[in-house]
N, C-alpha and C. Protein backbone atom coordinates (compact mmCIF):
# COMPACT_ATOMS: atom_id res chain seq x y z
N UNK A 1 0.84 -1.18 0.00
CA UNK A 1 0.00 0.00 0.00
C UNK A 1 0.89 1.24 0.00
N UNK A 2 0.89 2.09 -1.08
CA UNK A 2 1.58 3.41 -1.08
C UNK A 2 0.81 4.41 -0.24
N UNK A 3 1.62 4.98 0.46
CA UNK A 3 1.19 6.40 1.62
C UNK A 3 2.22 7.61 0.72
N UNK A 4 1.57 8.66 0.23
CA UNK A 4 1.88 9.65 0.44
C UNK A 4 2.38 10.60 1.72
N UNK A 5 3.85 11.48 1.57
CA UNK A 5 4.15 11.96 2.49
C UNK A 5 3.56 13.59 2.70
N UNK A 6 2.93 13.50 4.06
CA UNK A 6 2.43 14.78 3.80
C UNK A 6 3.32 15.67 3.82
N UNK A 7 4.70 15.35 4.17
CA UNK A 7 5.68 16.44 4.17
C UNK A 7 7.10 15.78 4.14
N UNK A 8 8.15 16.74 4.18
CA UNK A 8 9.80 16.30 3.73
C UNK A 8 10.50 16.16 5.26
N UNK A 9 9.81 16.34 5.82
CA UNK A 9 9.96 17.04 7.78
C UNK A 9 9.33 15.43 8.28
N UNK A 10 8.98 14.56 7.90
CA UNK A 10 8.24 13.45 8.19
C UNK A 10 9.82 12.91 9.41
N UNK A 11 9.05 12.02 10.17
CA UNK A 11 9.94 11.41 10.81
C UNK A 11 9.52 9.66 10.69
N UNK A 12 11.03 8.76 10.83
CA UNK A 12 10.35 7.55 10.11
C UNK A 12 11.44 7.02 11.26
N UNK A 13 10.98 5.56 10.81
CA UNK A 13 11.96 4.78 12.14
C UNK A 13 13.41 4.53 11.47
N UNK A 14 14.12 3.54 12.23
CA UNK A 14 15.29 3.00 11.52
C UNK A 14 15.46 2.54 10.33
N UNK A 15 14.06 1.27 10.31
CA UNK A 15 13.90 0.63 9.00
C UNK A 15 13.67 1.15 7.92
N UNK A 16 12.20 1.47 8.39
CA UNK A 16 12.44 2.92 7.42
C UNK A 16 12.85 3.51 6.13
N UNK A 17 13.73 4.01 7.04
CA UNK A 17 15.10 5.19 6.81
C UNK A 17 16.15 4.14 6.14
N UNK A 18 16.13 2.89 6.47
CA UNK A 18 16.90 1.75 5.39
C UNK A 18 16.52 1.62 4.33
N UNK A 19 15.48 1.33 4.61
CA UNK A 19 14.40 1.17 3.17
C UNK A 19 14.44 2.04 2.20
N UNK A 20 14.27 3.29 2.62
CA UNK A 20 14.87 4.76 1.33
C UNK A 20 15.82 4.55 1.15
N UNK A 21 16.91 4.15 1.73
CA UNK A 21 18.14 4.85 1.55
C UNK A 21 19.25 3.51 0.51
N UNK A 22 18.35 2.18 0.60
CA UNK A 22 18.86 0.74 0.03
C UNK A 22 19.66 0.52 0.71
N UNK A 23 19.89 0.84 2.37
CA UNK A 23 20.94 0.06 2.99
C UNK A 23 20.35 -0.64 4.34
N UNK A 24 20.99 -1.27 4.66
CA UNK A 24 20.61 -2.45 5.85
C UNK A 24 20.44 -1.40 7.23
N UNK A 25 19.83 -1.97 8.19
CA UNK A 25 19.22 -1.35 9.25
C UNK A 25 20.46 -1.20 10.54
N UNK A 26 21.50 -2.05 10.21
CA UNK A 26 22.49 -2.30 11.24
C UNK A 26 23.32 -1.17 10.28
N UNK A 27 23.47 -0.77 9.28
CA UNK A 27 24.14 0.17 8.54
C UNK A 27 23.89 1.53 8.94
N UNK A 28 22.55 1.91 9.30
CA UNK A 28 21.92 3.33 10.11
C UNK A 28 22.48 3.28 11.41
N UNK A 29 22.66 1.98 11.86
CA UNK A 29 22.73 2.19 13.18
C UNK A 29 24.59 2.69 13.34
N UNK A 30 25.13 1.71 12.25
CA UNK A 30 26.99 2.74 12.40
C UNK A 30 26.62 3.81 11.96
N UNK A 31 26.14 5.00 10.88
CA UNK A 31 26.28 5.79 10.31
C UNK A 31 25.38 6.90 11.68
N UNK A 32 24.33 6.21 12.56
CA UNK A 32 24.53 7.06 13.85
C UNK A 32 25.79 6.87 15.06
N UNK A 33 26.16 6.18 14.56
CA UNK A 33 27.42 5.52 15.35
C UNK A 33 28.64 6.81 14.91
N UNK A 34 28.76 7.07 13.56
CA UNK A 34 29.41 7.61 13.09
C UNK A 34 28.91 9.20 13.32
N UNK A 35 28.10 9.66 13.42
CA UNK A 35 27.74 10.94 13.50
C UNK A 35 27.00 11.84 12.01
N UNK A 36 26.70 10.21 11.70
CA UNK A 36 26.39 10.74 10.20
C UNK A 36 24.88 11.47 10.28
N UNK A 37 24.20 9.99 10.82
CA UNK A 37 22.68 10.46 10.75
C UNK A 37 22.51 10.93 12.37
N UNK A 38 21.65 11.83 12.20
CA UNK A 38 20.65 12.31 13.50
C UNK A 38 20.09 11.90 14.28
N UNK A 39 19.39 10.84 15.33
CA UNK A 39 18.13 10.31 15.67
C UNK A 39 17.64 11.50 16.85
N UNK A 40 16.26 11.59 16.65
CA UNK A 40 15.59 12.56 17.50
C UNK A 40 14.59 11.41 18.34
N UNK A 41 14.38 12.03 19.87
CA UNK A 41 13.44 11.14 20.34
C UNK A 41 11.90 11.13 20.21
N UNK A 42 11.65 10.62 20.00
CA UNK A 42 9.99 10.33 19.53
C UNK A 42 9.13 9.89 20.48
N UNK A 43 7.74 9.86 20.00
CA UNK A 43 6.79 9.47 21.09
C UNK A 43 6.56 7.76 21.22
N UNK A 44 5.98 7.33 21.66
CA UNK A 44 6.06 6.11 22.13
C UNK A 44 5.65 5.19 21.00
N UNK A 45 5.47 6.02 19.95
CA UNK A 45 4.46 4.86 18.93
C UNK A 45 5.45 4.60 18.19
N UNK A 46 6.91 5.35 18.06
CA UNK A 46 7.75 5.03 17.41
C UNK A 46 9.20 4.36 18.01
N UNK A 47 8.73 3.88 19.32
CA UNK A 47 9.43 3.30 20.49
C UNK A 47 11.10 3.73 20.22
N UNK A 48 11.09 5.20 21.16
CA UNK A 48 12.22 5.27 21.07
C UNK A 48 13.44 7.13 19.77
N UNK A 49 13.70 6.56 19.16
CA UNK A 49 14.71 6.87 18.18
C UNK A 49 13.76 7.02 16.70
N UNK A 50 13.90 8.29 16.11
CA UNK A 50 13.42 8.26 14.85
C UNK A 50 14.57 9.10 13.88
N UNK A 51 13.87 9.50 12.96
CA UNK A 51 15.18 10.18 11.89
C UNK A 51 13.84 11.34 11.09
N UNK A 52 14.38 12.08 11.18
CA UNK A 52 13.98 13.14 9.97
C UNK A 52 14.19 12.96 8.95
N UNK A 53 13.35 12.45 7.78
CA UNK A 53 13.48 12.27 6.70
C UNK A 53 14.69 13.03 5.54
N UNK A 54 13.92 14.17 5.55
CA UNK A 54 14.89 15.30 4.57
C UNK A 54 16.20 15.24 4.84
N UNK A 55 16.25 15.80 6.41
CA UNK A 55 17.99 15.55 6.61
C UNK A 55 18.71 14.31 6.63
N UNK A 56 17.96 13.57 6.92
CA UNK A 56 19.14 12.31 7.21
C UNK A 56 18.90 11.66 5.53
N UNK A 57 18.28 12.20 4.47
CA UNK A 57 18.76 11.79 3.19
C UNK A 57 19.56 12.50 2.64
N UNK A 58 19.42 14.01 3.18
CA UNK A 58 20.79 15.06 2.80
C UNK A 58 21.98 14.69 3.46
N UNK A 59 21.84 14.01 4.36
CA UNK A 59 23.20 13.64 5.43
C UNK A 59 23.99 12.82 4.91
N UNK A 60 23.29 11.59 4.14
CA UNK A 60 23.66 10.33 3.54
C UNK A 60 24.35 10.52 2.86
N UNK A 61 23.56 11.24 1.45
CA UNK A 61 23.96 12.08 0.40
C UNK A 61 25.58 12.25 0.72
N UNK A 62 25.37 13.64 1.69
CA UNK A 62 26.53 14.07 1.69
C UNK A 62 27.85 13.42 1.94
N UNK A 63 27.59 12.82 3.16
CA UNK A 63 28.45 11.35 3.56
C UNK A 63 28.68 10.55 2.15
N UNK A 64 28.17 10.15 1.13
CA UNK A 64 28.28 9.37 0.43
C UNK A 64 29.39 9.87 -0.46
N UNK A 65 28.53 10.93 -1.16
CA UNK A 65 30.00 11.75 -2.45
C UNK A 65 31.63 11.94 -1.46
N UNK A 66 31.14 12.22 0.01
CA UNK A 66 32.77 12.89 0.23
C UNK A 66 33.26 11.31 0.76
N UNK A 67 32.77 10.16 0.58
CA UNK A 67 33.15 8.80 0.65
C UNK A 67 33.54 8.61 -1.03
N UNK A 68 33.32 8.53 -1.90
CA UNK A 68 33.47 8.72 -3.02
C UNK A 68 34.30 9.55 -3.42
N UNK A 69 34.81 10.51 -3.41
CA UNK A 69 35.35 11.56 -3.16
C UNK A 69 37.42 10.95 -2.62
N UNK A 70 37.23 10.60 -1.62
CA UNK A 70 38.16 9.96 -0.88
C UNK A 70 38.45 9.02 -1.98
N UNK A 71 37.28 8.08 -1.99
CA UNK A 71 38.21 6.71 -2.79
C UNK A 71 38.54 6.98 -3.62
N UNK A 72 38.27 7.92 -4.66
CA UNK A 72 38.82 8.06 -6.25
C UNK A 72 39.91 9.15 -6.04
N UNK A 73 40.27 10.11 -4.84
CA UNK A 73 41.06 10.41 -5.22
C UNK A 73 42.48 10.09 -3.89
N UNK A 74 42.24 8.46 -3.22
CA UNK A 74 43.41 7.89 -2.68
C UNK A 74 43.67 8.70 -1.69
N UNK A 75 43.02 8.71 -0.70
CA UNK A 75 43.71 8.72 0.37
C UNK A 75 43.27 10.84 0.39
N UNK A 76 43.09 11.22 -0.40
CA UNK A 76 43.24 13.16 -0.43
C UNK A 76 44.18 13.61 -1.24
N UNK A 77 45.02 12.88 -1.60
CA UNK A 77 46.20 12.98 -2.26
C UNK A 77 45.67 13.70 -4.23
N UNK A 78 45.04 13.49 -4.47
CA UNK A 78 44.38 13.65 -5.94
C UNK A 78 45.55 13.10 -6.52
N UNK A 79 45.48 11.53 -6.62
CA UNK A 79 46.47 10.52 -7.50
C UNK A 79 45.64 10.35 -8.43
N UNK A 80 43.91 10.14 -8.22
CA UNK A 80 42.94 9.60 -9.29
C UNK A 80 43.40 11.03 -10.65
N UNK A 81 42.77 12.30 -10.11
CA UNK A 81 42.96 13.37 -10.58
C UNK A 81 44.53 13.87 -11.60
N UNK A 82 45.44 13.17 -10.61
CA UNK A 82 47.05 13.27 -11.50
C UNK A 82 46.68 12.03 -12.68
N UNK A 83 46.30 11.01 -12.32
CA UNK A 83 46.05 9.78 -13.58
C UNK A 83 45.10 10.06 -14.77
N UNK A 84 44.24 11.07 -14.19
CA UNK A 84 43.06 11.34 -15.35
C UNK A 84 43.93 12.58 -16.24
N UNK A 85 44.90 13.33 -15.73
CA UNK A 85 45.03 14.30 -16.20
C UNK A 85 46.46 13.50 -16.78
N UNK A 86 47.29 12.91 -16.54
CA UNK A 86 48.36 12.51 -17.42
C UNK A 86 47.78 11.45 -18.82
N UNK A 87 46.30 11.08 -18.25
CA UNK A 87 45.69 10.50 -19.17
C UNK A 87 45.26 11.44 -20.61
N UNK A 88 44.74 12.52 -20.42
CA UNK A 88 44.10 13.50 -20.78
C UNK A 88 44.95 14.01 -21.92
N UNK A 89 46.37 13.82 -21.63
CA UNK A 89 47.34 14.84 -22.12
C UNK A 89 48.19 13.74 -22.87
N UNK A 90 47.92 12.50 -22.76
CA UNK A 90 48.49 11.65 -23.53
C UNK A 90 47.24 11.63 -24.65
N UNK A 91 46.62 11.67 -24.79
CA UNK A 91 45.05 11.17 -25.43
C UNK A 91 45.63 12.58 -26.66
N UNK A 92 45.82 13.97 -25.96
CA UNK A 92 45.92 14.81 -26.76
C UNK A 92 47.10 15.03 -27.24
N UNK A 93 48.04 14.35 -27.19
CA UNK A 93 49.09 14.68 -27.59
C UNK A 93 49.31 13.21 -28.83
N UNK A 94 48.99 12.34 -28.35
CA UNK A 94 48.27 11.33 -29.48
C UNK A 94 47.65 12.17 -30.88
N UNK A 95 46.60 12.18 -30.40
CA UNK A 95 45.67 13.21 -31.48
C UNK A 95 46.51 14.16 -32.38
N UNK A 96 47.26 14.75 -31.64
CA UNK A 96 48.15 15.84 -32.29
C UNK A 96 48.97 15.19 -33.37
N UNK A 97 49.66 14.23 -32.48
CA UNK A 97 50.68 13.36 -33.68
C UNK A 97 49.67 12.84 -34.94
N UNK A 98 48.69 12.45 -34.91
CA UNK A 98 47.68 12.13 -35.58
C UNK A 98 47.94 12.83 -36.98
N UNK A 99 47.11 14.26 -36.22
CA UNK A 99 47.27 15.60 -36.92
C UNK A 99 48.31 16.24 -37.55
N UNK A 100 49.42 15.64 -37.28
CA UNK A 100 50.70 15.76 -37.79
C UNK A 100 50.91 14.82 -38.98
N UNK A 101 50.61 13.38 -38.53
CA UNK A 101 50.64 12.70 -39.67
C UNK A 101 49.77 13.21 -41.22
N UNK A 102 48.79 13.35 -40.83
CA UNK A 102 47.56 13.42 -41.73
C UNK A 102 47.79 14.73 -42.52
N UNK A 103 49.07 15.57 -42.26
CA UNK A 103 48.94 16.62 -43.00
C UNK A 103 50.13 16.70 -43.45
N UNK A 104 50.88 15.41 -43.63
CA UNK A 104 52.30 15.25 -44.30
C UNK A 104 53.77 15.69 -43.29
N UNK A 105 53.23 16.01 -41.92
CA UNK A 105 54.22 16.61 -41.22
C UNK A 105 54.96 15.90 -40.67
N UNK A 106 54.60 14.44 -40.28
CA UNK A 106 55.23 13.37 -39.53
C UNK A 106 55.36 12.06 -40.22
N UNK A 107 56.38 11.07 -40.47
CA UNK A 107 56.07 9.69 -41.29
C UNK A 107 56.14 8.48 -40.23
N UNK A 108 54.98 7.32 -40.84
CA UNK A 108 55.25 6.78 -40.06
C UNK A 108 56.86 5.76 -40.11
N UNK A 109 57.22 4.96 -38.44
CA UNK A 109 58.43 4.94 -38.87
C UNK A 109 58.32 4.07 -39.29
N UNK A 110 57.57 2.68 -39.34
CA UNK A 110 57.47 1.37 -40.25
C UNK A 110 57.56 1.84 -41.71
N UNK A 111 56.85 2.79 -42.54
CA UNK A 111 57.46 3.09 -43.75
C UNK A 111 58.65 3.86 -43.88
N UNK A 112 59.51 4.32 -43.38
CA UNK A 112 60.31 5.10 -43.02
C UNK A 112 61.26 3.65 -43.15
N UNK A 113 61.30 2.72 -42.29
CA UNK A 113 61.87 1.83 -42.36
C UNK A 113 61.98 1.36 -43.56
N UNK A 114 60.88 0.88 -44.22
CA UNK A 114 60.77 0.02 -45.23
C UNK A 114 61.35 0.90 -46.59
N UNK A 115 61.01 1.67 -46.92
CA UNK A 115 61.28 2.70 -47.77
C UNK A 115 63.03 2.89 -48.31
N UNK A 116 63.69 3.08 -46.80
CA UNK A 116 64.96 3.16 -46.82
C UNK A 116 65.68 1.92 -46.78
N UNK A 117 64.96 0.69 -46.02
CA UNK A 117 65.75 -0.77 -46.36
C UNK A 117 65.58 -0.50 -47.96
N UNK A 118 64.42 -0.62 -48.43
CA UNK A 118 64.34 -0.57 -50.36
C UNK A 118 65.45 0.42 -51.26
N UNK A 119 65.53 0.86 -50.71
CA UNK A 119 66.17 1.69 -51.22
C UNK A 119 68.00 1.63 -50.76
N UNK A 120 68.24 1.08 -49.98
CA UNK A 120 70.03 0.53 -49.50
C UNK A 120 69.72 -0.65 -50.13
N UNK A 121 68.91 -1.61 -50.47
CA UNK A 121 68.61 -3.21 -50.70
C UNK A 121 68.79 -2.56 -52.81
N UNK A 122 67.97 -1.37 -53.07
CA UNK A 122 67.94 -1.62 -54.62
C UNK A 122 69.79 -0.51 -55.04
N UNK A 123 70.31 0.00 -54.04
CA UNK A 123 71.49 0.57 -54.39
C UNK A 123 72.56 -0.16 -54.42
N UNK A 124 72.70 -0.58 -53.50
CA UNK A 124 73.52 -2.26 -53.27
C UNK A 124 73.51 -3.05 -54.44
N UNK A 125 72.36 -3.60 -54.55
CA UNK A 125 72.17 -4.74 -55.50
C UNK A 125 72.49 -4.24 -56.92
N UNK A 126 72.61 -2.66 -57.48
CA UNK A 126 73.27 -2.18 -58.66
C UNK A 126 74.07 -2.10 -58.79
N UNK A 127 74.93 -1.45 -57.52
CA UNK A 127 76.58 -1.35 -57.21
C UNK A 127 77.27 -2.75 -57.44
N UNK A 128 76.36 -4.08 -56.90
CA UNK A 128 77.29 -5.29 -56.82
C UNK A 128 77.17 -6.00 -58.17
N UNK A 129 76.17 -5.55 -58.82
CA UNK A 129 75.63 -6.16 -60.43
C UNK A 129 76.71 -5.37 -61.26
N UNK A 130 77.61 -3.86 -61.31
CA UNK A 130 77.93 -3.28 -62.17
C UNK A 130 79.23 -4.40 -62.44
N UNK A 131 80.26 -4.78 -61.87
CA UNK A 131 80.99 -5.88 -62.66
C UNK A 131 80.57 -7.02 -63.63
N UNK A 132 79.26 -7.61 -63.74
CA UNK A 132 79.06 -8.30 -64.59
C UNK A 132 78.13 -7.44 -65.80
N UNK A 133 77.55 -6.17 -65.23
CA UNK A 133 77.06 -5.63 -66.69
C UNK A 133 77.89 -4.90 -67.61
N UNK A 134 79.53 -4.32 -66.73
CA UNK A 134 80.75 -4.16 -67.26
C UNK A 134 81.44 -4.56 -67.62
N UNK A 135 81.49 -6.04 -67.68
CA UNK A 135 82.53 -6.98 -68.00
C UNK A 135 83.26 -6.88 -69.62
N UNK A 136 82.01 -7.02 -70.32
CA UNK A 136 81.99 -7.20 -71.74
C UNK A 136 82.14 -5.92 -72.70
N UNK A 137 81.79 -4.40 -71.68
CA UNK A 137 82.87 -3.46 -72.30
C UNK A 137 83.93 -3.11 -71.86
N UNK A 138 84.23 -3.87 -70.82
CA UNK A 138 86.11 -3.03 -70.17
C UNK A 138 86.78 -4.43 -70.38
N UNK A 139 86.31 -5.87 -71.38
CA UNK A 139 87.40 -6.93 -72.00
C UNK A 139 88.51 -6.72 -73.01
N UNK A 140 88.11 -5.42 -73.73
CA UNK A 140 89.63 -5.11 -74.91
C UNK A 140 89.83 -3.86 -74.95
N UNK A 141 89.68 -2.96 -73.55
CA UNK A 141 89.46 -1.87 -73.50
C UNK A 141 91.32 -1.40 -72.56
N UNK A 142 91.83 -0.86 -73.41
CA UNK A 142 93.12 -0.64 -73.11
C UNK A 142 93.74 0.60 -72.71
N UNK A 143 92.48 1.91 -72.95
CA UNK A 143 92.79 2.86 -72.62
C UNK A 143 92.04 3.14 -70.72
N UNK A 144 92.88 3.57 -70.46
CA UNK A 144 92.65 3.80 -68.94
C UNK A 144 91.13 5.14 -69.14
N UNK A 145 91.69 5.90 -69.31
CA UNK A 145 90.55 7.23 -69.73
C UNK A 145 89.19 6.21 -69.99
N UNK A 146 88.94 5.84 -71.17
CA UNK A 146 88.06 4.72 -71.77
C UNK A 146 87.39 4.07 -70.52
N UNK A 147 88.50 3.37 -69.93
CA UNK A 147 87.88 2.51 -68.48
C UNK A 147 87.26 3.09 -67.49
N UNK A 148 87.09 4.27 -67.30
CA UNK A 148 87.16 5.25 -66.31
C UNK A 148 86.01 5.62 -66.90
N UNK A 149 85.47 6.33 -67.69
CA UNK A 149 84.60 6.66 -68.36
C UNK A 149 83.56 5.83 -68.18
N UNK A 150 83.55 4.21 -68.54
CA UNK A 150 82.55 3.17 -68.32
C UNK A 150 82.07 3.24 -67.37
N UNK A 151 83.11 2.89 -66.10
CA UNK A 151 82.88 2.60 -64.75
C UNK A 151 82.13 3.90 -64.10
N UNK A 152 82.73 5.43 -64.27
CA UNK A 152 81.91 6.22 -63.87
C UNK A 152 80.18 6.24 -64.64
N UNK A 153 80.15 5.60 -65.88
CA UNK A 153 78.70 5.65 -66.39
C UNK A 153 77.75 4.71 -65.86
N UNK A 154 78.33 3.82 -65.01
CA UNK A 154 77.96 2.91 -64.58
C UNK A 154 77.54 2.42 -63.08
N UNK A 155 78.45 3.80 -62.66
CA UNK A 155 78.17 4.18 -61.26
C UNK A 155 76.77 5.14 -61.28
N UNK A 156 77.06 6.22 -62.08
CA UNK A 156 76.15 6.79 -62.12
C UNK A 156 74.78 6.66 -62.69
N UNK A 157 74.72 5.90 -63.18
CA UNK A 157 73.22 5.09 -63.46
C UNK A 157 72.52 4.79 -62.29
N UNK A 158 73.37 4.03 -61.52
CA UNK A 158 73.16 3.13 -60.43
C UNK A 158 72.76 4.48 -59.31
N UNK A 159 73.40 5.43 -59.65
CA UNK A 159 72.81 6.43 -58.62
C UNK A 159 71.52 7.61 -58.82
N UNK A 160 71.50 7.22 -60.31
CA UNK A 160 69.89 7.84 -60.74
C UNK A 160 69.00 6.88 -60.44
N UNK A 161 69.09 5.50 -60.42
CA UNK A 161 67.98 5.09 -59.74
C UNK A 161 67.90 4.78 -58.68
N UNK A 162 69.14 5.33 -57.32
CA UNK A 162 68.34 5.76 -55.84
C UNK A 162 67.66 6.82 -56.12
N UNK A 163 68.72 7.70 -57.09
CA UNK A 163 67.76 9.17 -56.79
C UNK A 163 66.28 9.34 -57.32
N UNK A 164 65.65 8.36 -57.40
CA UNK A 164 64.37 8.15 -58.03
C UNK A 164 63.38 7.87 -56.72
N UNK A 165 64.08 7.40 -55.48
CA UNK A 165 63.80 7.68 -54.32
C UNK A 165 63.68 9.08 -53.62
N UNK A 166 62.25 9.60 -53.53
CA UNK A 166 62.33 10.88 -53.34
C UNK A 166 61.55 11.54 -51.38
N UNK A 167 60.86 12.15 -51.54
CA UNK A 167 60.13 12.33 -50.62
C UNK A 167 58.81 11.90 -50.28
N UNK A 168 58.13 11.83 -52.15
CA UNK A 168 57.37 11.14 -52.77
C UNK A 168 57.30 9.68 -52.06
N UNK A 169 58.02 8.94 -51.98
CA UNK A 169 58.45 7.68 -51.65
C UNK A 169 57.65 7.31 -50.60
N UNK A 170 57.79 8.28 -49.49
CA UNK A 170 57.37 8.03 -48.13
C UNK A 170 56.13 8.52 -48.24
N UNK A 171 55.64 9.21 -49.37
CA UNK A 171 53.62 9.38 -49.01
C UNK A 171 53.27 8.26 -48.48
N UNK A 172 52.04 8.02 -48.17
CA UNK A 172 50.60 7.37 -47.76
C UNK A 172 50.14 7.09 -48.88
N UNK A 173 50.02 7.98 -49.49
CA UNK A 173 48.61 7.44 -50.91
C UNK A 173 49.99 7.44 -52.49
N UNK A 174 49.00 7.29 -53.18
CA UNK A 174 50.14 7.01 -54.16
C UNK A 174 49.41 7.86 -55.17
N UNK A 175 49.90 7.87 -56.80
CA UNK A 175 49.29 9.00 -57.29
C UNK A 175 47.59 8.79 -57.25
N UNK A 176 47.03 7.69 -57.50
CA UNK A 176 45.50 7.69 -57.91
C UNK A 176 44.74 8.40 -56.61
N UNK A 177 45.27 8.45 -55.32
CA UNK A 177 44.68 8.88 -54.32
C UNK A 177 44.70 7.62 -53.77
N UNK A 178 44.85 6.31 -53.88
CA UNK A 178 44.62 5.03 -53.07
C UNK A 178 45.79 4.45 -51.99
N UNK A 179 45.58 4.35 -50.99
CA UNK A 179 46.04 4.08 -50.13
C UNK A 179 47.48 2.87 -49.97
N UNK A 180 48.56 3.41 -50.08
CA UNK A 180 49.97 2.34 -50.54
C UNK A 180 49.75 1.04 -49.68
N UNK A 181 50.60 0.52 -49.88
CA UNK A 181 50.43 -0.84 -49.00
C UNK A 181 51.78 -1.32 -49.45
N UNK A 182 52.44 -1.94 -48.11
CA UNK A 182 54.03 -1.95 -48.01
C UNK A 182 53.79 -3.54 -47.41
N UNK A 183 55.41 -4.01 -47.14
CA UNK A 183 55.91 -5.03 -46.76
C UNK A 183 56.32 -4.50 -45.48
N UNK A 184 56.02 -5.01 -44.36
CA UNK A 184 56.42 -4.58 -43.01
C UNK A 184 57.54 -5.59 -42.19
């Protein structure tokens, strides 16, 4: 059976006052133990000890957040508060790098990696190939000048196609606008 309260000033027993509040009746009795809640004495029909409604739910209340309060931030210390805020500033400083990437300002270093192994892996492999693609013009070649000439044309080939490795290299997208895709 629901009773309307004729007022916020109501006075109720222990149980009660458990019953609003979702906590056990031996729980009112520490939190008067504690100095939390109030009990006023009452007339006989309420044998004893009652509680003022309004306040002792503002009391709870209050008791509750600065219990809450304590635990999240350890002891008074605001450790919760230092963790949310070193959190905060990693989150944005993330983001930033983000923002850095996305506007050509930062590379990542896995392509950075890969890019430049390709590129020592395709310089190498020309430099160590030029004796056998030289062989067959420096075999009856008797003038030194002549020899010199080859070998520098041959170097320098080999170094127009690093230099074909550019900045280009390290984009993200490639010309069509589609997204590169590497060997990691």
């Amino acid at each position: 059976m629901l009773k309307m309260l004729s007022s916020t000033d109501v006075i109720c027993t222990r149980r009660q006052l458990a019953t609003i509040l979702g906590i056990t009746s031996r729980r009112i009795d520490t939190l008067t133990a504690e100095a939390v809640l109030k009990p006023i004495r009452c007339s006989s029909a309420l044998r004893g000890k009652g509680f003022r409604l309004a306040e002792s739910v503002q009391n709870y209340q209050t008791y509750n957040r600065a219990c809450l309060a304590k635990q999240f931030s350890r002891n008074g210390d605001g450790e919760y508060e230092k963790a949310r805020s070193r959190r905060m500033t990693a989150i944005a400083g993330a983001e930033e790098l983000h923002l850095q990437q996305v506007r050509g300002e930062l590379l990542n270093r896995a392509r950075v990696v890969h890019i430049m192994t390709s590129l020592l892996t395709q310089t190498k492999n020309h430099m160590l190939g030029l004796p056998a693609r030289l062989t067959r013009q420096l075999i009856m070649q008797r003038d030194p000048q002549k020899v010199r000439q080859i070998l520098d044309k041959g170097v320098r080939n080999c170094l127009i196609e690093a230099s074909k490795f550019g900045s280009h290299s390290f984009d993200e997208h490639g010309t069509s606008g589609d997204r590169k895709t590497h060997d990691s």
